[in-house]
Structure formats: structure tokens, C-alpha cells
PDB file of N, CA and C in Angstrom:
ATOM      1  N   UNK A   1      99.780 107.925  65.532  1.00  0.00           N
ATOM      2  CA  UNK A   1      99.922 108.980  66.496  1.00  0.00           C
ATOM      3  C   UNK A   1     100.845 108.509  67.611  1.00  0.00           C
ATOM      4  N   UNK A   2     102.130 109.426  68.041  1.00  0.00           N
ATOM      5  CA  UNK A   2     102.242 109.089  69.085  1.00  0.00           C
ATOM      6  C   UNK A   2     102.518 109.402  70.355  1.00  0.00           C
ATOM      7  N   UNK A   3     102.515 109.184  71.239  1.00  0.00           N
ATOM      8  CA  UNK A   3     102.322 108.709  72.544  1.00  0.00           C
ATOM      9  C   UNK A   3     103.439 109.512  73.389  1.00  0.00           C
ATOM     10  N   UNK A   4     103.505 110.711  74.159  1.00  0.00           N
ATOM     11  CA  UNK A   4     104.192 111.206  74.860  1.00  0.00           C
ATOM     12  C   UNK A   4     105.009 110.308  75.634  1.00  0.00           C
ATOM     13  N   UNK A   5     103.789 109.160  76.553  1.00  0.00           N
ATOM     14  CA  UNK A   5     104.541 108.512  77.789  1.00  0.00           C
ATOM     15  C   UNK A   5     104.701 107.302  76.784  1.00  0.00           C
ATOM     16  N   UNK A   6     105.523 106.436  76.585  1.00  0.00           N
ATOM     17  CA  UNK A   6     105.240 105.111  75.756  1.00  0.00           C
ATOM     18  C   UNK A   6     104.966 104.363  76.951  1.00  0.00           C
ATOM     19  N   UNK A   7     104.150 103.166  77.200  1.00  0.00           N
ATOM     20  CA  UNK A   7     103.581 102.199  78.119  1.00  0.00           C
ATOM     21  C   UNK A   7     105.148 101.613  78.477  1.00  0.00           C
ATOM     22  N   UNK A   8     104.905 101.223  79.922  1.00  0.00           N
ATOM     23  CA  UNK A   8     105.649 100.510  80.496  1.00  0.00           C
ATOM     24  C   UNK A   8     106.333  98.794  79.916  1.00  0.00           C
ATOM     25  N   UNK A   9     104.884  98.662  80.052  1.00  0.00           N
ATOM     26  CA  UNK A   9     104.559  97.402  79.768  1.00  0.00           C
ATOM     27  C   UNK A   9     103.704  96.764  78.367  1.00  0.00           C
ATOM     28  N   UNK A  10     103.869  96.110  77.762  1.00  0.00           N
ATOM     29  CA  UNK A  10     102.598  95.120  76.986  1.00  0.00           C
ATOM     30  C   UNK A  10     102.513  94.208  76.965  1.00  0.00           C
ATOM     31  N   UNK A  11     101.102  93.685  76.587  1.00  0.00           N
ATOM     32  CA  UNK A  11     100.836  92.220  77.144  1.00  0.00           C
ATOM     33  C   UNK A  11     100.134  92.183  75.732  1.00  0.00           C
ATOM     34  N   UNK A  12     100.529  91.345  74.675  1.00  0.00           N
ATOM     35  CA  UNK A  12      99.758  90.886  73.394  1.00  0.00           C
ATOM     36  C   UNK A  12      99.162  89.628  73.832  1.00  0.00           C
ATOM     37  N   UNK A  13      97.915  89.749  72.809  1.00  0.00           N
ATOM     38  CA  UNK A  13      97.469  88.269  72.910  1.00  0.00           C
ATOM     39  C   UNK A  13      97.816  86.798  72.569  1.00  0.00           C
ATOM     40  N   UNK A  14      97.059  86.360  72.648  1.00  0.00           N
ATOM     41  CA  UNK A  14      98.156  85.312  72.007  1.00  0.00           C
ATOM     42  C   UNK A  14      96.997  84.286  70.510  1.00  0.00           C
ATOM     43  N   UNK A  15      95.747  85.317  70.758  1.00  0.00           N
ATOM     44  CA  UNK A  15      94.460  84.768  69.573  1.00  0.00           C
ATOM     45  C   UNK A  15      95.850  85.211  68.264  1.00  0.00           C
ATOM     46  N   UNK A  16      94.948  84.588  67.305  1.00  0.00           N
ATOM     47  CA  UNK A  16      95.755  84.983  65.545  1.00  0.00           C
ATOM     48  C   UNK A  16      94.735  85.756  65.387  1.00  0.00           C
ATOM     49  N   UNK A  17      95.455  86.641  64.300  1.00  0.00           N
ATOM     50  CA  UNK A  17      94.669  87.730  63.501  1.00  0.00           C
ATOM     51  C   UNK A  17      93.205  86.884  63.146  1.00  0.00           C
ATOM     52  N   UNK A  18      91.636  87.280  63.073  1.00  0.00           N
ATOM     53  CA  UNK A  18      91.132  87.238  62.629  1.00  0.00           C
ATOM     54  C   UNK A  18      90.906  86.896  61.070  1.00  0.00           C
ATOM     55  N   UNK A  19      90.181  85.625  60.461  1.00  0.00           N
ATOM     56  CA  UNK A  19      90.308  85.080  59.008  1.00  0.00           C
ATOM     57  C   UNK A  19      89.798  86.555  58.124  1.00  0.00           C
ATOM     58  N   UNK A  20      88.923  87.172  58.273  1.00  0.00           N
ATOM     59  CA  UNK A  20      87.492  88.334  57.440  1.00  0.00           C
ATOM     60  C   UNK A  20      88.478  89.494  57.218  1.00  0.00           C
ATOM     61  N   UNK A  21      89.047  90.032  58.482  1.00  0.00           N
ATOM     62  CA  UNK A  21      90.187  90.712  58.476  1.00  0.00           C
ATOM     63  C   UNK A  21      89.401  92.526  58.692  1.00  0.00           C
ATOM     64  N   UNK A  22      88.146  92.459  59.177  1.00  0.00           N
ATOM     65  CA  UNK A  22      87.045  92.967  59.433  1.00  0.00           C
ATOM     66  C   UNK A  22      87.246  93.431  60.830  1.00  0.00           C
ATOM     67  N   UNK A  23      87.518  92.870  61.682  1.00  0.00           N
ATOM     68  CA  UNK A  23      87.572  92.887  62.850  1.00  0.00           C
ATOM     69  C   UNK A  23      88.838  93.655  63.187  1.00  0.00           C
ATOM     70  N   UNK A  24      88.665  94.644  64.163  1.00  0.00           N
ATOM     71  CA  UNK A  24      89.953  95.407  65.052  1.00  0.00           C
ATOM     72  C   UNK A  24      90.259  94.588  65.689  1.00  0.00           C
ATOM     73  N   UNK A  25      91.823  95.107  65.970  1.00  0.00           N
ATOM     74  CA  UNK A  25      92.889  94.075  66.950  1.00  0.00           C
ATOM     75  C   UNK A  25      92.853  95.484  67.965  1.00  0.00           C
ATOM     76  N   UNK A  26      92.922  95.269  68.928  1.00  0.00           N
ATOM     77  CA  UNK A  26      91.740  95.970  70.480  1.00  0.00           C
ATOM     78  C   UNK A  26      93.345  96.394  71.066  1.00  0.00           C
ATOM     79  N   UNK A  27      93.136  97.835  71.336  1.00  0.00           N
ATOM     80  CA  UNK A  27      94.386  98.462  72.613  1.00  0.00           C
ATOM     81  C   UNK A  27      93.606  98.813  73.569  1.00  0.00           C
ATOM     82  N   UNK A  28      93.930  98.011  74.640  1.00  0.00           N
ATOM     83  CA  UNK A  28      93.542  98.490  76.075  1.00  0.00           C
ATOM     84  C   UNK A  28      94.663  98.809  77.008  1.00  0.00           C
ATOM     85  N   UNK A  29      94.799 100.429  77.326  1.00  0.00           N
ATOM     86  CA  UNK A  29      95.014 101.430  77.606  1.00  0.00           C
ATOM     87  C   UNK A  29      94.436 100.944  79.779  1.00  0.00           C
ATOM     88  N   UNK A  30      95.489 100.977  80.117  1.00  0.00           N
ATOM     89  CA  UNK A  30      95.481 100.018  81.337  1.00  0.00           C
ATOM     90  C   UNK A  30      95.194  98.986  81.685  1.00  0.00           C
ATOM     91  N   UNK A  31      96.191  98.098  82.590  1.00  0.00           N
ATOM     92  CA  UNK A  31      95.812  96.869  83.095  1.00  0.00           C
ATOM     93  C   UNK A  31      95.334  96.711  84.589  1.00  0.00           C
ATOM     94  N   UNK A  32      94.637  97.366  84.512  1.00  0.00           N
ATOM     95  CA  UNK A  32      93.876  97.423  86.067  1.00  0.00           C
ATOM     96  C   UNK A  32      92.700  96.598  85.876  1.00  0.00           C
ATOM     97  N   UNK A  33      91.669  95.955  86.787  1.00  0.00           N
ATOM     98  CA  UNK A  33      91.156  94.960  86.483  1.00  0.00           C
ATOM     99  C   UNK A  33      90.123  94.993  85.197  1.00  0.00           C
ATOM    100  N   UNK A  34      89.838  96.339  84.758  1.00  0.00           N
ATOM    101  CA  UNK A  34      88.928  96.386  83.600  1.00  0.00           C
ATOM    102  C   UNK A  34      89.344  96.248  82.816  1.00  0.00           C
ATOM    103  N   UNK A  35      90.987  96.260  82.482  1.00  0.00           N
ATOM    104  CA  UNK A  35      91.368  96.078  81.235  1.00  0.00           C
ATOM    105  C   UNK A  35      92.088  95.250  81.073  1.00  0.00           C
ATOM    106  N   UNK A  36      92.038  93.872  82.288  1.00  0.00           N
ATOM    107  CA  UNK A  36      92.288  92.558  82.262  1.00  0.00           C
ATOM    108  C   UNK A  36      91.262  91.626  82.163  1.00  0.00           C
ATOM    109  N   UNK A  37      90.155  92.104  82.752  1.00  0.00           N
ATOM    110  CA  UNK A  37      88.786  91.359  82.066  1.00  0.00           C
ATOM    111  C   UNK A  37      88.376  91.717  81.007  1.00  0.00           C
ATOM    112  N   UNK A  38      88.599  93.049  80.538  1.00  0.00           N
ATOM    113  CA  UNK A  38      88.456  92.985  79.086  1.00  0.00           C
ATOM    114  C   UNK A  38      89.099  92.142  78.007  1.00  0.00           C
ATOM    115  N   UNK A  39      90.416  92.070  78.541  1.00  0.00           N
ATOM    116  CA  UNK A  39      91.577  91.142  77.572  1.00  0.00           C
ATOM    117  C   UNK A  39      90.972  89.899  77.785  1.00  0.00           C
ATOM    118  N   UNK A  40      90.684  89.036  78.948  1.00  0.00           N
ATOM    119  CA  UNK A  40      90.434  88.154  79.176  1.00  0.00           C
ATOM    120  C   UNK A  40      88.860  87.491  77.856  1.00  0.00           C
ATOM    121  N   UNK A  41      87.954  88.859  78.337  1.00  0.00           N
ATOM    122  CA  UNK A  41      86.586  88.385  77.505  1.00  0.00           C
ATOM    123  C   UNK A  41      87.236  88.582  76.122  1.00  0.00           C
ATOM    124  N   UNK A  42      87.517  89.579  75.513  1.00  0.00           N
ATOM    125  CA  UNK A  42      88.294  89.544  73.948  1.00  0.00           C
ATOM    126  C   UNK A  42      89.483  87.975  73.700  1.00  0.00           C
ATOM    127  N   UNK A  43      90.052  87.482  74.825  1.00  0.00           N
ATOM    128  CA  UNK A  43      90.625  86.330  74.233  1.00  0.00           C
ATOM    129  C   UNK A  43      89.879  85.238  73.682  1.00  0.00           C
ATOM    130  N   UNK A  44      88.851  85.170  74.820  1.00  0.00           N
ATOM    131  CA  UNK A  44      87.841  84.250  75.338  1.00  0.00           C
ATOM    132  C   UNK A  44      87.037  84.021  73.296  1.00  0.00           C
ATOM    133  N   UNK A  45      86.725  85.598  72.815  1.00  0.00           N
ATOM    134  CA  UNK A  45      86.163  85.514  71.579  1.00  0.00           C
ATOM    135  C   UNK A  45      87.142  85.289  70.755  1.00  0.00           C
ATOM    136  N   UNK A  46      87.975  85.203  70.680  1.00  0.00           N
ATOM    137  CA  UNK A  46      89.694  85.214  69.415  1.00  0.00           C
ATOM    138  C   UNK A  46      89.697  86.247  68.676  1.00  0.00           C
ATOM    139  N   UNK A  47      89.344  87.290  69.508  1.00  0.00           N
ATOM    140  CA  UNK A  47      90.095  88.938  69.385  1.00  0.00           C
ATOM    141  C   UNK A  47      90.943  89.250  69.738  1.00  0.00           C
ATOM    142  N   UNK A  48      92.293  89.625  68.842  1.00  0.00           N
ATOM    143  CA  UNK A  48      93.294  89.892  69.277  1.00  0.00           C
ATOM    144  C   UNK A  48      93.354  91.097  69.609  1.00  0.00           C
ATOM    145  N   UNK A  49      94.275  91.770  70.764  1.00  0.00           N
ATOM    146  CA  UNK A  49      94.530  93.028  71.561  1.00  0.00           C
ATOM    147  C   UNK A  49      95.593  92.825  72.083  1.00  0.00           C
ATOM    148  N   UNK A  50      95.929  93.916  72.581  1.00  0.00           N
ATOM    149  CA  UNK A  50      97.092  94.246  73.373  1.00  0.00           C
ATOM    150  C   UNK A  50      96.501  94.782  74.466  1.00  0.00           C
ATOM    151  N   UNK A  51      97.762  94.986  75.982  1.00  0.00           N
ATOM    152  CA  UNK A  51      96.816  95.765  76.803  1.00  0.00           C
ATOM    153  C   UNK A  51      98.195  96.700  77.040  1.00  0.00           C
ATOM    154  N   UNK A  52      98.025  97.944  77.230  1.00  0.00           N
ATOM    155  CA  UNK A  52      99.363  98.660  77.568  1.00  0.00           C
ATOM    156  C   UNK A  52      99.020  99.259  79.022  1.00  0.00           C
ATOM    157  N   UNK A  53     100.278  99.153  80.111  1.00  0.00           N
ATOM    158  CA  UNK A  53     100.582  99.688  81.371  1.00  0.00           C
ATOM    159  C   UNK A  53     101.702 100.547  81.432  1.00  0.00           C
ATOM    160  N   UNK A  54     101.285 101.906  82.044  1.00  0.00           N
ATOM    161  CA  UNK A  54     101.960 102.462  82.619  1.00  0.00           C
ATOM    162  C   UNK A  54     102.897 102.234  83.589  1.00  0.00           C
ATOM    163  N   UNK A  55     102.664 101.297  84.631  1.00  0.00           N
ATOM    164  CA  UNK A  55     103.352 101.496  85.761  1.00  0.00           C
ATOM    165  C   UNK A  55     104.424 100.540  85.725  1.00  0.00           C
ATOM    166  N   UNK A  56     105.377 100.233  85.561  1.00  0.00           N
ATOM    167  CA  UNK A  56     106.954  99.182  85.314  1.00  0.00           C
ATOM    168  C   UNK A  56     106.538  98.370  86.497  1.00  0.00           C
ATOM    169  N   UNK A  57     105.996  98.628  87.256  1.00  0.00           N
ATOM    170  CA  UNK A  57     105.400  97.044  88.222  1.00  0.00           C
ATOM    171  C   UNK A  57     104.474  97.159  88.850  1.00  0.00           C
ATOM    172  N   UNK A  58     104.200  95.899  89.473  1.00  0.00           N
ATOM    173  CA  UNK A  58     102.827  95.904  89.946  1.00  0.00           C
ATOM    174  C   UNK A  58     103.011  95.898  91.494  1.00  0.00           C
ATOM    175  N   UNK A  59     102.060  96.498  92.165  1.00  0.00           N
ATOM    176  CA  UNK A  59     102.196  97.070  93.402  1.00  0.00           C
ATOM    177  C   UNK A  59     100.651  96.553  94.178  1.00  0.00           C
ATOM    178  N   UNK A  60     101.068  95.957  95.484  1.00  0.00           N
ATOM    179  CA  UNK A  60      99.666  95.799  96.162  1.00  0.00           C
ATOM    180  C   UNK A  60      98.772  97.327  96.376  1.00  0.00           C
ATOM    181  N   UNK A  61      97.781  96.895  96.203  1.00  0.00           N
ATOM    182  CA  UNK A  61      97.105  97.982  96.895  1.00  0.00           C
ATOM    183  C   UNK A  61      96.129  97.758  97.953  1.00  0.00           C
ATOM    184  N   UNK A  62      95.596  98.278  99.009  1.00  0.00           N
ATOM    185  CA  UNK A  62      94.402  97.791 100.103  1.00  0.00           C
ATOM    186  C   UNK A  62      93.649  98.736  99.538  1.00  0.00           C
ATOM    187  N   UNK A  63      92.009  97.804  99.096  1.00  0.00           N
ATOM    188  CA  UNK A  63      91.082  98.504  98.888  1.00  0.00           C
ATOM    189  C   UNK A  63      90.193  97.335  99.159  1.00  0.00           C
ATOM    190  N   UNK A  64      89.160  98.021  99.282  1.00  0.00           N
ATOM    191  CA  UNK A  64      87.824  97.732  99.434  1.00  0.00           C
ATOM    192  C   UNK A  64      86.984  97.662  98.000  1.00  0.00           C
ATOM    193  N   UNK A  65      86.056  96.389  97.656  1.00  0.00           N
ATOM    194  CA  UNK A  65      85.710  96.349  96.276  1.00  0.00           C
ATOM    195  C   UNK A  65      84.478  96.426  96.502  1.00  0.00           C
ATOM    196  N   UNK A  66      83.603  97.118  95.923  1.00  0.00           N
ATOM    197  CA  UNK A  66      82.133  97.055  95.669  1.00  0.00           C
ATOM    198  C   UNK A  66      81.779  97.062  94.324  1.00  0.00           C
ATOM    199  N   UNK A  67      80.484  95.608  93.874  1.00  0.00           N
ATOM    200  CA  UNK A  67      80.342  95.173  92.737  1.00  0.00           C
ATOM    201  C   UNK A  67      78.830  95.273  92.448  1.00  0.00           C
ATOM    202  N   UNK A  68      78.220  96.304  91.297  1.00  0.00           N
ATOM    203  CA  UNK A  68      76.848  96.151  91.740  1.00  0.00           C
ATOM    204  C   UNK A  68      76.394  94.872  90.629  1.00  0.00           C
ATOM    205  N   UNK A  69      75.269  94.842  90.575  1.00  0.00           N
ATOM    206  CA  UNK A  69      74.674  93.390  89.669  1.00  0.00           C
ATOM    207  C   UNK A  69      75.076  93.779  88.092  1.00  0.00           C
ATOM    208  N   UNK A  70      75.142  95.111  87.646  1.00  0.00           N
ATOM    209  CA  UNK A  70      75.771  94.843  86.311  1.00  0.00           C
ATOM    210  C   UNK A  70      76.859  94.386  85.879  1.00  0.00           C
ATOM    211  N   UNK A  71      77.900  94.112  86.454  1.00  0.00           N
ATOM    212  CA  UNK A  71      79.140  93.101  86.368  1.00  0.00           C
ATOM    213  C   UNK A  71      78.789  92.133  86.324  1.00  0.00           C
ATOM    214  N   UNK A  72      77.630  91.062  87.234  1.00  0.00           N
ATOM    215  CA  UNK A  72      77.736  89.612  87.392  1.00  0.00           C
ATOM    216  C   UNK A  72      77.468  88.913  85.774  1.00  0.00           C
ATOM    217  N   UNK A  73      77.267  89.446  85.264  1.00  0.00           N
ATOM    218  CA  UNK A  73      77.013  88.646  83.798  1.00  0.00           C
ATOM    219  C   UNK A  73      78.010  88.428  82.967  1.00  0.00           C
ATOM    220  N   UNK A  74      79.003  89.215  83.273  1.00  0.00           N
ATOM    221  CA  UNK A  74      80.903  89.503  82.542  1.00  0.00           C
ATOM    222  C   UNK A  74      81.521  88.435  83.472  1.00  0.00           C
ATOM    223  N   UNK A  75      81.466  88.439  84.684  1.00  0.00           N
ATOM    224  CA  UNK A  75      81.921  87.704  85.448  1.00  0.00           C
ATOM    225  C   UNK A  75      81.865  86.279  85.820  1.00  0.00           C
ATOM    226  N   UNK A  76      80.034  85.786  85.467  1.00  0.00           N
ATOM    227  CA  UNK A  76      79.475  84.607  85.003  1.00  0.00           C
ATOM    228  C   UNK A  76      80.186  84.381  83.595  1.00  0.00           C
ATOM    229  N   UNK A  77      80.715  84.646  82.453  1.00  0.00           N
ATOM    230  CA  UNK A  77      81.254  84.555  80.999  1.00  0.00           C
ATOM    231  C   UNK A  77      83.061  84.144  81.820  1.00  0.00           C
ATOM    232  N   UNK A  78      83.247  85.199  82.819  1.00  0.00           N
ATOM    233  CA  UNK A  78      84.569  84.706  82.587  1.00  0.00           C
ATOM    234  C   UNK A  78      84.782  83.092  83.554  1.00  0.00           C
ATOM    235  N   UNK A  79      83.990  82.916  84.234  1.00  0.00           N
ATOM    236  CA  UNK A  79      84.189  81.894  85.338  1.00  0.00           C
ATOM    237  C   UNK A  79      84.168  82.028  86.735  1.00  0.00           C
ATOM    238  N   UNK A  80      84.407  83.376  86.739  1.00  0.00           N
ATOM    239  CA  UNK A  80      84.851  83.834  88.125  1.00  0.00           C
ATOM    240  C   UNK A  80      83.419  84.079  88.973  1.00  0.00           C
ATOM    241  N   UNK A  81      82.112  83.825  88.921  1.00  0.00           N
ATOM    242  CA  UNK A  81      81.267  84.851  89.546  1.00  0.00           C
ATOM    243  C   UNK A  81      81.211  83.633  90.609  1.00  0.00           C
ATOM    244  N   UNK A  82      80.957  82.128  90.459  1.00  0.00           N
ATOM    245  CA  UNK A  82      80.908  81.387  91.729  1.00  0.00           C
ATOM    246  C   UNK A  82      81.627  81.364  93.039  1.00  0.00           C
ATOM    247  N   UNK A  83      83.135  81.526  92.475  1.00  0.00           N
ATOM    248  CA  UNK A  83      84.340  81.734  93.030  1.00  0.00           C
ATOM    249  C   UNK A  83      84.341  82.898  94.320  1.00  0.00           C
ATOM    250  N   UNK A  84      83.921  84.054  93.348  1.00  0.00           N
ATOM    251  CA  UNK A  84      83.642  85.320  94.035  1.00  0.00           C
ATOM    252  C   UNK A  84      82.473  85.323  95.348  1.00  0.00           C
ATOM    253  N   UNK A  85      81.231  84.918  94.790  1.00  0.00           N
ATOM    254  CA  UNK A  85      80.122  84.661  95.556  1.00  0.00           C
ATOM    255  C   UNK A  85      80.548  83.407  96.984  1.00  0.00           C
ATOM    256  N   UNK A  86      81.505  82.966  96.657  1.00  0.00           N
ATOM    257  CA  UNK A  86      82.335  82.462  98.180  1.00  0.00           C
ATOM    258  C   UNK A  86      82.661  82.759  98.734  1.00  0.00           C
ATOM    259  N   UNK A  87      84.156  84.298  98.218  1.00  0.00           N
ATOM    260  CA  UNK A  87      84.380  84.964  99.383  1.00  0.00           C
ATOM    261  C   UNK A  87      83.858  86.348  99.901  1.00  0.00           C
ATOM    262  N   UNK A  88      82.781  86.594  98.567  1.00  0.00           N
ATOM    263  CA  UNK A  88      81.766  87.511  99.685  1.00  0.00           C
ATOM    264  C   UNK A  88      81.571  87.920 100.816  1.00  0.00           C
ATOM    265  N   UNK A  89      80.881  88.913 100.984  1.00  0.00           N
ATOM    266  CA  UNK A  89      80.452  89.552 101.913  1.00  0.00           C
ATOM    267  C   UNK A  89      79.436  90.376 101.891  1.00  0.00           C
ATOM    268  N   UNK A  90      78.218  90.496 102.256  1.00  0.00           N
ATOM    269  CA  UNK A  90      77.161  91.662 101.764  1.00  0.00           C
ATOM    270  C   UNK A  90      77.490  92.376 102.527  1.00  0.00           C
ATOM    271  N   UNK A  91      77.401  93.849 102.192  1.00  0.00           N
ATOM    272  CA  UNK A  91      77.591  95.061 102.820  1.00  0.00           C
ATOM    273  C   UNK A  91      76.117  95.146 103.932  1.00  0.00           C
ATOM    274  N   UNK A  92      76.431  95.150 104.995  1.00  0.00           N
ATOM    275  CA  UNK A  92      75.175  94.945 105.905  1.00  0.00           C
ATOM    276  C   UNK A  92      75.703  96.360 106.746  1.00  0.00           C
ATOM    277  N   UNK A  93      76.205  97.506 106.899  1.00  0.00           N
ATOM    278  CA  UNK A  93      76.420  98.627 107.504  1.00  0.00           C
ATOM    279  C   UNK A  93      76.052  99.241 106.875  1.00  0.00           C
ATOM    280  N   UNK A  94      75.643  99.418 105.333  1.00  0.00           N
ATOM    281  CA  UNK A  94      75.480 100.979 104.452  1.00  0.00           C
ATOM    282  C   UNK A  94      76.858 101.207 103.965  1.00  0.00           C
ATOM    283  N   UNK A  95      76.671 102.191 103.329  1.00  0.00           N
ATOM    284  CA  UNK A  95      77.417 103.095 102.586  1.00  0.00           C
ATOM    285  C   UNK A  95      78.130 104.591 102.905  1.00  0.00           C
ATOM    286  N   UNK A  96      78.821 105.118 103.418  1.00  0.00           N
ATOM    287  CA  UNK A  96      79.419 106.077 103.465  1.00  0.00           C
ATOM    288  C   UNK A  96      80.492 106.657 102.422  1.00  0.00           C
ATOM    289  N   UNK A  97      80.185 107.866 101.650  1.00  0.00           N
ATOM    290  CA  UNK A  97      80.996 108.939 101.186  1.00  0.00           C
ATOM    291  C   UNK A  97      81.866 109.969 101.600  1.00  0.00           C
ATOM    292  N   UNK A  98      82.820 110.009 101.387  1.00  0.00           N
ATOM    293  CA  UNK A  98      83.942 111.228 102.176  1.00  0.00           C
ATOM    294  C   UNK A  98      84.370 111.680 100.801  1.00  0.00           C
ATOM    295  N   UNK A  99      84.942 112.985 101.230  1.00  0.00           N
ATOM    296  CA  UNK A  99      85.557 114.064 100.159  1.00  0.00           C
ATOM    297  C   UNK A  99      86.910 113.811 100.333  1.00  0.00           C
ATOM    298  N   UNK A 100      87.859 114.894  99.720  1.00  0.00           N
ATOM    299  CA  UNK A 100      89.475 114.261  99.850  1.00  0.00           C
ATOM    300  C   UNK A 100      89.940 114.800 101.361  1.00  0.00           C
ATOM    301  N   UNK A 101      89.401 116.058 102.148  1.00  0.00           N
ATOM    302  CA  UNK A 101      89.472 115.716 103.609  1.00  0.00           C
ATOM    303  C   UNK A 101      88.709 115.306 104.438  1.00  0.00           C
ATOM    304  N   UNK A 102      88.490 114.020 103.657  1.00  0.00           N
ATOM    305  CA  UNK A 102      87.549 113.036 104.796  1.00  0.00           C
ATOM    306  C   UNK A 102      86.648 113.477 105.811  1.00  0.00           C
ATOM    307  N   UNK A 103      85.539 114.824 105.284  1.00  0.00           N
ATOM    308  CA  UNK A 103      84.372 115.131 105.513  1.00  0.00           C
ATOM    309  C   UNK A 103      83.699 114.318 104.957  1.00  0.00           C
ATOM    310  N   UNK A 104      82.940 113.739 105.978  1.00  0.00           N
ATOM    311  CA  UNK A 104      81.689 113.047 105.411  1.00  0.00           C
ATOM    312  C   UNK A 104      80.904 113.940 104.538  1.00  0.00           C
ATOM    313  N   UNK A 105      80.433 113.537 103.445  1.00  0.00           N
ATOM    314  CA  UNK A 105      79.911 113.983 102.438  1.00  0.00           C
ATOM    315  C   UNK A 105      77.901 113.368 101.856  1.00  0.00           C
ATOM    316  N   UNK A 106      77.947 112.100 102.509  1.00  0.00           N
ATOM    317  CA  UNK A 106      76.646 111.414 102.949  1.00  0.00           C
ATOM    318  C   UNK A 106      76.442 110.027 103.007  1.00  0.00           C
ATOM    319  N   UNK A 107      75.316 109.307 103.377  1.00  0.00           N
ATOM    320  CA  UNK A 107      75.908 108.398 103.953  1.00  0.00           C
ATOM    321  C   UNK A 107      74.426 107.450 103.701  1.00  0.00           C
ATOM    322  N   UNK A 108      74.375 106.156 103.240  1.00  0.00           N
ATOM    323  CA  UNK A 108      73.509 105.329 102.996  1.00  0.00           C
ATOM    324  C   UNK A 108      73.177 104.075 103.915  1.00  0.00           C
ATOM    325  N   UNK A 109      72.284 104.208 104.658  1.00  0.00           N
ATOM    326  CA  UNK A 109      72.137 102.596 105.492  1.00  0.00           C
ATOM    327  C   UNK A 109      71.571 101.594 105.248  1.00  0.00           C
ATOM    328  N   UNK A 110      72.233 100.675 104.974  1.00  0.00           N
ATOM    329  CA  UNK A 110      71.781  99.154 104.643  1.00  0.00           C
ATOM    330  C   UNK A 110      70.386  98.566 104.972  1.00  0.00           C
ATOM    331  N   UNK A 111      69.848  98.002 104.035  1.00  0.00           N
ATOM    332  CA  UNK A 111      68.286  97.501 104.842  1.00  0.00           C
ATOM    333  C   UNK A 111      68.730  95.475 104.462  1.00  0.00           C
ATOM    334  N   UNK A 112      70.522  95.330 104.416  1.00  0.00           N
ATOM    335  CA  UNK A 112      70.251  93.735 104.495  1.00  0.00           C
ATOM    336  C   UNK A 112      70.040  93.625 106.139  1.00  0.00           C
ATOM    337  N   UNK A 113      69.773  92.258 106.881  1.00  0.00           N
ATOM    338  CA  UNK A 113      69.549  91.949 107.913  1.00  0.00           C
ATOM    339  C   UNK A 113      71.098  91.291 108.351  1.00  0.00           C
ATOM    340  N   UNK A 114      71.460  91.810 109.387  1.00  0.00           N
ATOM    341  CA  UNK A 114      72.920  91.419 109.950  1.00  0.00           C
ATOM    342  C   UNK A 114      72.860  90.148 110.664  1.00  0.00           C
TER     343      UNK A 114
END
């Protein structure tokens, strides 16, 4: 099938085909961080994939990351969860939601201790 936009970019792996020949070779369909930790955990097993990007480069972005506890176990596999847990920060203000004109929409308050 193909593909109106063709990807910008690809990034193949660099595992060999699988011996059984059983196993899919994996397209991941953005490289935004889920589908660089995905590549990452699929290398990690010697699953080969590709990852395809849209965007012809990579661009900073400012954001704010919030991680709840179902990640830390992907993150413990890749290496990264100690690393992370350094430059932490617990959210000790709560939570606030806004709509796309930044009406508050509702709003959660923290019970860590500041």
C-alpha cells in the first residue's frame, strides 16, 4: 500500500533479520519519543524495524513532561529511569487543564508536601 506523504526520514535498524523468520520486522510510524523508545526496546530484543518521520528536521520544542508509574518499567529496561529520577521534580502544585482558549477547564491539587 502506498503512502500519500512518503516519510521524511528513516532510521533502519541495525539487528539482522530474525533466524525462525516468524517474527515481523516492526514500522514505527513517528519518531517522537514513543517511537524512539520503542525502536530502542525492539533493538534491545534483535527486532528489526524501521522508524519513519515526517518532519525533514528536528526542531526544539518547550514542553513540560508528565510521567505516570506505568512507564517506569520501559524505562527501568531501557536504562534511563535512574538518570531521570535525578533530574526530577514532583509536581507539588497540582494539575491544571485548559481548552484551546485557555479557559480553565479543571484543575487538580497536589497532596505531595512542598
Amino acid at each position: 500500500m502506498a503512502l500519500d506523504n512518503e516519510p521524511s526520514i528513516k532510521y533502519p535498524s541495525q539487528a539482522p533479520p530474525l533466524s525462525d523468520g516468524k517474527n515481523p520486522h516492526v514500522m514505527i510510524v513517528g519518531a517522537g519519543l514513543a517511537g524512539l523508545l520503542l525502536g530502542i526496546l525492539l533493538d534491545k530484543a534483535g527486532i528489526p524495524y524501521e522508524i519513519y518521520e515526517r518532519a525533514k528536521e528536528v526542531k526544539p520544542l518547550g514542553a513540560v513532561m508528565s510521567l505516570n508509574a506505568g512507564v517506569f518499567p520501559a524505562l527501568e529496561q531501557l536504562g534511563l529511569y535512574d538518570e531521570l529520577m535525578k533530574l526530577s521534580l514532583p509536581a507539588t502544585g497540582g494539575l491544571a487543564i485548559y481548552n484551546g482558549d485557555l479557559t480553565r477547564v479543571t484543575s487538580l491539587k497536589s497532596n505531595v508536601a512542598q
